[in-house]
Protein backbone atom coordinates (compact mmCIF):
# COMPACT_ATOMS: atom_id res chain seq x y z
CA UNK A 1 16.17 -2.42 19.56
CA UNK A 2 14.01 -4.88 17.40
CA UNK A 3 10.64 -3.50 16.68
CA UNK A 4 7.59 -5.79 14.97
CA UNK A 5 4.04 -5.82 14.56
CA UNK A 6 3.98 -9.53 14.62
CA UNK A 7 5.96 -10.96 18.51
CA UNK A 8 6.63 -13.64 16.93
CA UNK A 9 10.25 -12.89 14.96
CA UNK A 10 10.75 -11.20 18.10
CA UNK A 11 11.15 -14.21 19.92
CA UNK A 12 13.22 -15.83 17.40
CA UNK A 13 15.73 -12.52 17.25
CA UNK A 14 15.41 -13.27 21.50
CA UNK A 15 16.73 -16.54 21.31
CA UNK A 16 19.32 -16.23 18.54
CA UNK A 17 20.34 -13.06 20.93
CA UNK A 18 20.47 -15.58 24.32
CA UNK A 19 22.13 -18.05 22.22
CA UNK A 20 25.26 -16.03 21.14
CA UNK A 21 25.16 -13.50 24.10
CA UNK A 22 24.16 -10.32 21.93
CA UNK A 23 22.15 -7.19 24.27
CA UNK A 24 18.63 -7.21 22.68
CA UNK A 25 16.01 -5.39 23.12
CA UNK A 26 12.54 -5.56 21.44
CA UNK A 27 9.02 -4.15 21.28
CA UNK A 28 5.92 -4.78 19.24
CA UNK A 29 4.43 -1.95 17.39
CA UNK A 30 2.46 -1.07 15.01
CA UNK A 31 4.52 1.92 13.27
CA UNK A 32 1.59 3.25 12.01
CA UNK A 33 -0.22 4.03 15.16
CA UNK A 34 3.14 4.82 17.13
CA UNK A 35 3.23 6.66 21.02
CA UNK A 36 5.96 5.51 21.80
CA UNK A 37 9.68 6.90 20.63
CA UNK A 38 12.98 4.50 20.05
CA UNK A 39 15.60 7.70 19.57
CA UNK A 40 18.55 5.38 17.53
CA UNK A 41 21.35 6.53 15.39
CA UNK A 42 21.06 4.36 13.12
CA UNK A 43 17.10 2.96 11.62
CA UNK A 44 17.08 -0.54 9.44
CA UNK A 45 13.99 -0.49 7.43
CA UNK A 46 14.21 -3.53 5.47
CA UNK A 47 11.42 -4.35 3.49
CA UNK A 48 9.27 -2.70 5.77
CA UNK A 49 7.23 -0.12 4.11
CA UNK A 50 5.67 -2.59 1.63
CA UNK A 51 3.42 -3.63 4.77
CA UNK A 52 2.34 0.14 5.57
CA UNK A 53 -0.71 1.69 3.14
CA UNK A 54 1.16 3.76 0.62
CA UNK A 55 -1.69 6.73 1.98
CA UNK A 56 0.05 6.08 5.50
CA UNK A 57 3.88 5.94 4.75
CA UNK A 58 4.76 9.71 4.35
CA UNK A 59 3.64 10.27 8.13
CA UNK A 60 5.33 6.92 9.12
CA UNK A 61 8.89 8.12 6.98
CA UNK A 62 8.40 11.34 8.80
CA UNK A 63 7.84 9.97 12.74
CA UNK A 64 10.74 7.28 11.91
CA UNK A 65 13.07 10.25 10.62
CA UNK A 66 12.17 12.34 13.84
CA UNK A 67 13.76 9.42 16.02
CA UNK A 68 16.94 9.81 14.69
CA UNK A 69 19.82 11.81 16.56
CA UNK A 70 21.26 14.16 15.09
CA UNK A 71 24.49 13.01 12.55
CA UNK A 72 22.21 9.34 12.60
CA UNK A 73 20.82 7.76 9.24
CA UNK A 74 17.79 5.95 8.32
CA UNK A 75 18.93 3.01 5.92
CA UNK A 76 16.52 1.42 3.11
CA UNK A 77 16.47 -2.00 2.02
CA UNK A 78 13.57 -2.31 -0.14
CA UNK A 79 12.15 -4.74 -2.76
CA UNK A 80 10.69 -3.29 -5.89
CA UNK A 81 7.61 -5.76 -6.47
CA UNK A 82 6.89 -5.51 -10.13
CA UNK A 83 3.64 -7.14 -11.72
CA UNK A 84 5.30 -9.25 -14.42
CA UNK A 85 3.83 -12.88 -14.67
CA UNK A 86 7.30 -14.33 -14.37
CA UNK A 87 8.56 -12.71 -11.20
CA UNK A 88 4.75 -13.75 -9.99
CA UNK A 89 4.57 -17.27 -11.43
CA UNK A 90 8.07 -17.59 -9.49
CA UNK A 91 6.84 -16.18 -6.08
CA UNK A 92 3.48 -18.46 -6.02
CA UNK A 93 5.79 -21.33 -7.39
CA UNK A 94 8.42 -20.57 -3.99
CA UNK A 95 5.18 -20.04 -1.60
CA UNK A 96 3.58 -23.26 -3.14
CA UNK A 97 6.47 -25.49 -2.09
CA UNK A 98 7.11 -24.19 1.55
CA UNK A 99 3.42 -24.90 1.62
CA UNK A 100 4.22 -28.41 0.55
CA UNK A 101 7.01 -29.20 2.73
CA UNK A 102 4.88 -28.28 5.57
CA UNK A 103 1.95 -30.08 4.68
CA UNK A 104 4.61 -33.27 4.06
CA UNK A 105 6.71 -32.33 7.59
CA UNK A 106 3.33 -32.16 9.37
CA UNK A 107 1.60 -35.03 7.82
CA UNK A 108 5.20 -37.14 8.80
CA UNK A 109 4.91 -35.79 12.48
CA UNK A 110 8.18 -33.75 11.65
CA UNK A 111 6.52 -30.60 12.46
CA UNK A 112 4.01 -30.20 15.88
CA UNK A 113 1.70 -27.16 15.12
CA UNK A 114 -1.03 -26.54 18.30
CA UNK A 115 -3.81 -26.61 15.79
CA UNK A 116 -4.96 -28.90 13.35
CA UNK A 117 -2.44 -29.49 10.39
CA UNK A 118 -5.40 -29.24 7.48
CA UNK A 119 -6.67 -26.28 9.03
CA UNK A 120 -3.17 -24.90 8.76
CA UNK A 121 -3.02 -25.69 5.19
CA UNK A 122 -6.06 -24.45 4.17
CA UNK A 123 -5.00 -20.91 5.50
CA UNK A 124 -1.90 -21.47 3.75
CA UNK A 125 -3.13 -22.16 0.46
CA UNK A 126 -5.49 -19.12 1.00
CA UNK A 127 -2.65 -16.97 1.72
CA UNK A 128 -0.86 -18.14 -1.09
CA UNK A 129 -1.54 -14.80 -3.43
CA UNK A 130 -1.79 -12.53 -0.79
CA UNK A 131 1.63 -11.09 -1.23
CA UNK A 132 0.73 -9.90 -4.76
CA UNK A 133 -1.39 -7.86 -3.40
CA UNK A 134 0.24 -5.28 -0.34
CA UNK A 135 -0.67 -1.98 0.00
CA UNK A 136 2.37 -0.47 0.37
CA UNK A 137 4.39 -2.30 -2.22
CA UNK A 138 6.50 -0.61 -4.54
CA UNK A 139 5.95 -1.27 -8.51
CA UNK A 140 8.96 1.04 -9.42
CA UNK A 141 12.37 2.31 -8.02
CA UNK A 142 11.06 5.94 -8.72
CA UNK A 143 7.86 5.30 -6.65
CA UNK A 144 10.61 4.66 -3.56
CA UNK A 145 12.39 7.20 -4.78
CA UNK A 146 9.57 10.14 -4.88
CA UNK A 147 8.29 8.96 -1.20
CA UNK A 148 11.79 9.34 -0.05
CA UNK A 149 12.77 12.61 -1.64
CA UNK A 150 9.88 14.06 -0.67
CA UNK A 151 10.00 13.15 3.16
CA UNK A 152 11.68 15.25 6.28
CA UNK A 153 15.66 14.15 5.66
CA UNK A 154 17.75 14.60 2.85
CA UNK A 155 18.41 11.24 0.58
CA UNK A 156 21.70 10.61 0.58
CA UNK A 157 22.09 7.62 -1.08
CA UNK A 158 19.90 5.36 -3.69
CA UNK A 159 20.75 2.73 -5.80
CA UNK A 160 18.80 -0.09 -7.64
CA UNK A 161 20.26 -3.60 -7.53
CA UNK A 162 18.98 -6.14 -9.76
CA UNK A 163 19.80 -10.03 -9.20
CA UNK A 164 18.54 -13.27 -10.72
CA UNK A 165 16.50 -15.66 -9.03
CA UNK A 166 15.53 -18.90 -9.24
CA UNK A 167 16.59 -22.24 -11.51
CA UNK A 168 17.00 -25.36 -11.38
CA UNK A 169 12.88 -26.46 -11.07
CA UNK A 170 11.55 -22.53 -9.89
CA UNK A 171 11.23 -20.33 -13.11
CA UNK A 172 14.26 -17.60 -13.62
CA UNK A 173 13.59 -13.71 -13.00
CA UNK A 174 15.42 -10.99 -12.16
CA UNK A 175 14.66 -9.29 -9.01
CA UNK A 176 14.94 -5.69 -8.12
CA UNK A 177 15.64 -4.08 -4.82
CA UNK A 178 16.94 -0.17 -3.65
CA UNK A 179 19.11 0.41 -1.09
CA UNK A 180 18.77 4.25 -0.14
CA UNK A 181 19.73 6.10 3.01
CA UNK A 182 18.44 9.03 4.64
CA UNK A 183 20.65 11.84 6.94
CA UNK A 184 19.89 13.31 9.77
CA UNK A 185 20.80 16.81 10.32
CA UNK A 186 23.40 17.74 12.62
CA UNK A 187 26.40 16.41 13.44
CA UNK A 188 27.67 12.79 14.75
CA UNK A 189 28.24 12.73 18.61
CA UNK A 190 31.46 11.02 19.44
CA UNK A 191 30.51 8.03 20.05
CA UNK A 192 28.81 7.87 16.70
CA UNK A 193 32.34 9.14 14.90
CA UNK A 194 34.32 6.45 17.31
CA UNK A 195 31.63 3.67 15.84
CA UNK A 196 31.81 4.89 12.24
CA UNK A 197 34.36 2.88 9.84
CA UNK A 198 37.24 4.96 8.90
């Protein structure tokens, strides 16, 4: 099961699922305001956190981790967003060209958007520092860290990988992301252990 705030991806996973006959299922939440419960052995939070108010994501970590079955792990995937001007100057730079493609696709007739194409751009370019700015976003690997180790289920697993992005016209920084995974209690069921590779 998919879950999203926004329907939209949803429909996109959908389709890519109908297209290459993958089971799919998919709800849109808001994990911060949950009633529902998706019990899963397994929980793929990529990149997801940095959307949720940092005051917000210990009850979130804890209501995700309560979903597991027991034996089942939550897995991390998260970027650390530093402030550095380069890693900055190269996000706005990567925004500010999808921006322009669209504005060139949509001025060509190449793209068909149900509202005005200006108006579109105008939101765009508004938008354009908004990332620099999330709530939940994590400035350091032991910020991740501290909210993890300090939540319901033991951390298992953590480790910061650091690549290089960017070249060619886009200015060159190194990017930082943790992968980390959290353990249920309990033990695997044995479908879990038949799943699991050896």
């Amino acid at each position: 099961t998919v879950l999203g705030l926004c329907p939209t991806p949803l429909l996109l996973c959908r389709h890519f699922a109908a297209e290459h006959g993958l089971d799919f299922a998919s709800a849109a939440v808001d994990l911060t305001a949950l009633g529902e419960r998706f019990p899963a052995d397994i929980l793929v939070m990529h990149s997801v956190f940095r959307f949720i108010d940092s005051s917000l994501q210990p009850a979130v970590l804890k209501e995700l981790g309560s979903w597991l079955k027991p034996g089942g792990a939550m897995v991390f995937s998260n970027r650390i967003k530093t402030r550095t001007s380069q890693e900055t100057r190269a996000d706005i730079a990567k925004r500010g060209a999808a921006n322009a493609l669209f504005g060139a696709m949509a001025e060509r007739g190449e793209i068909k958007v149900a509202v005005d194409p200006g108006a579109v751009m105008k939101r765009l370019e508004r938008a354009l520092h908004d990332d620099e700015s999330r709530v939940g976003e994590f400035r350091t690997a032991d910020e991740l860290k501290g909210l993890l180790a300090g939540g319901p289920l033991p951390l298992t697993h953590f480790e910061e990988i650091v690549c290089e992005i960017g070249g060619g016209d886009r200015p060159r920084y190194r990017r930082k992301r943790v992968l980390a995974v959290l353990a249920a209690p309990g033990e695997q069921s044995p479908e879990q252990r038949l799943a699991a590779p050896s």
